[in-house]
Protein backbone atom coordinates (compact mmCIF):
# COMPACT_ATOMS: atom_id res chain seq x y z
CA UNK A 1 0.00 0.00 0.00
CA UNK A 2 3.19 2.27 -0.33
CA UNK A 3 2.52 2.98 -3.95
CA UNK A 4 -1.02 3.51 -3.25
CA UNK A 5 -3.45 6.07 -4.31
CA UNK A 6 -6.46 7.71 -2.70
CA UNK A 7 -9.72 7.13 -4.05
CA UNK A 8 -11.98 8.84 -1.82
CA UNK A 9 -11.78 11.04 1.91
CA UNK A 10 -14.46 11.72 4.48
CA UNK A 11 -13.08 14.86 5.27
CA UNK A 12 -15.25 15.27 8.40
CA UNK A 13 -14.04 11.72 9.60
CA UNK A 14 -10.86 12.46 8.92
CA UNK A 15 -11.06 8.99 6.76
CA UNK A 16 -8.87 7.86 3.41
CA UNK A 17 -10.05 4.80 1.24
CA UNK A 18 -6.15 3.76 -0.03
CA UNK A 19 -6.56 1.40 -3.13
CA UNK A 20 -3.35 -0.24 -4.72
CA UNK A 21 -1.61 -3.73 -5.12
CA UNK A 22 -0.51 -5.80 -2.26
CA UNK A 23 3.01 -7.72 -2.37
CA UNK A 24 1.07 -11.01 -3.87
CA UNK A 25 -0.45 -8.74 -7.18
CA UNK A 26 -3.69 -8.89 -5.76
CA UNK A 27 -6.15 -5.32 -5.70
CA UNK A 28 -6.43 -4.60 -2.33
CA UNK A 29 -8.36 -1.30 -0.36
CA UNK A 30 -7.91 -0.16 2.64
CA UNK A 31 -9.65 2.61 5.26
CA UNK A 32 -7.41 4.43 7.54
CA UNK A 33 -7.51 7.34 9.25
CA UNK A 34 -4.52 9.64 10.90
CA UNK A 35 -4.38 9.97 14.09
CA UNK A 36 -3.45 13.03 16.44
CA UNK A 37 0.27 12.05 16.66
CA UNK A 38 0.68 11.60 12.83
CA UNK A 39 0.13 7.62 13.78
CA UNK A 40 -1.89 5.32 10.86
CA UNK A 41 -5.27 3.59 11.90
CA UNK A 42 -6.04 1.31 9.40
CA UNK A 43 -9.65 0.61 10.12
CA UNK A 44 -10.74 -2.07 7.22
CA UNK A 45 -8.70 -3.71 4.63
CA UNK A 46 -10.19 -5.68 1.84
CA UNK A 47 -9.73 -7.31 -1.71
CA UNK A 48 -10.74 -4.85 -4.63
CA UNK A 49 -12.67 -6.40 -7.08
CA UNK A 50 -14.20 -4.43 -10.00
CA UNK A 51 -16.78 -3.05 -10.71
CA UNK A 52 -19.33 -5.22 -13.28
């Protein structure tokens, strides 16, 4: 999720949906949110599948 990009924000949350690869080519997301100390919450992480 380094190389990941951010597909959507609840700005009022203070919530990022991060989509990307993981290490074994498969689409994963993930929901995070920063924290007060600059710290990463990742709150849900799942497989990305398409759309169709």
């Amino acid at each position: 999720m380094l190389n990941g990009r951010i597909r959507r924000t609840w700005s009022k949350e203070g919530k990022y949906e991060v989509v990307g690869i993981s290490l074994d080519r498969r689409p994963i997301g993930i929901v995070c949110r920063i924290t007060g100390t600059g710290k990463v919450r990742v709150i849900t992480v799942y497989e990305d599948k398409p759309k169709g």
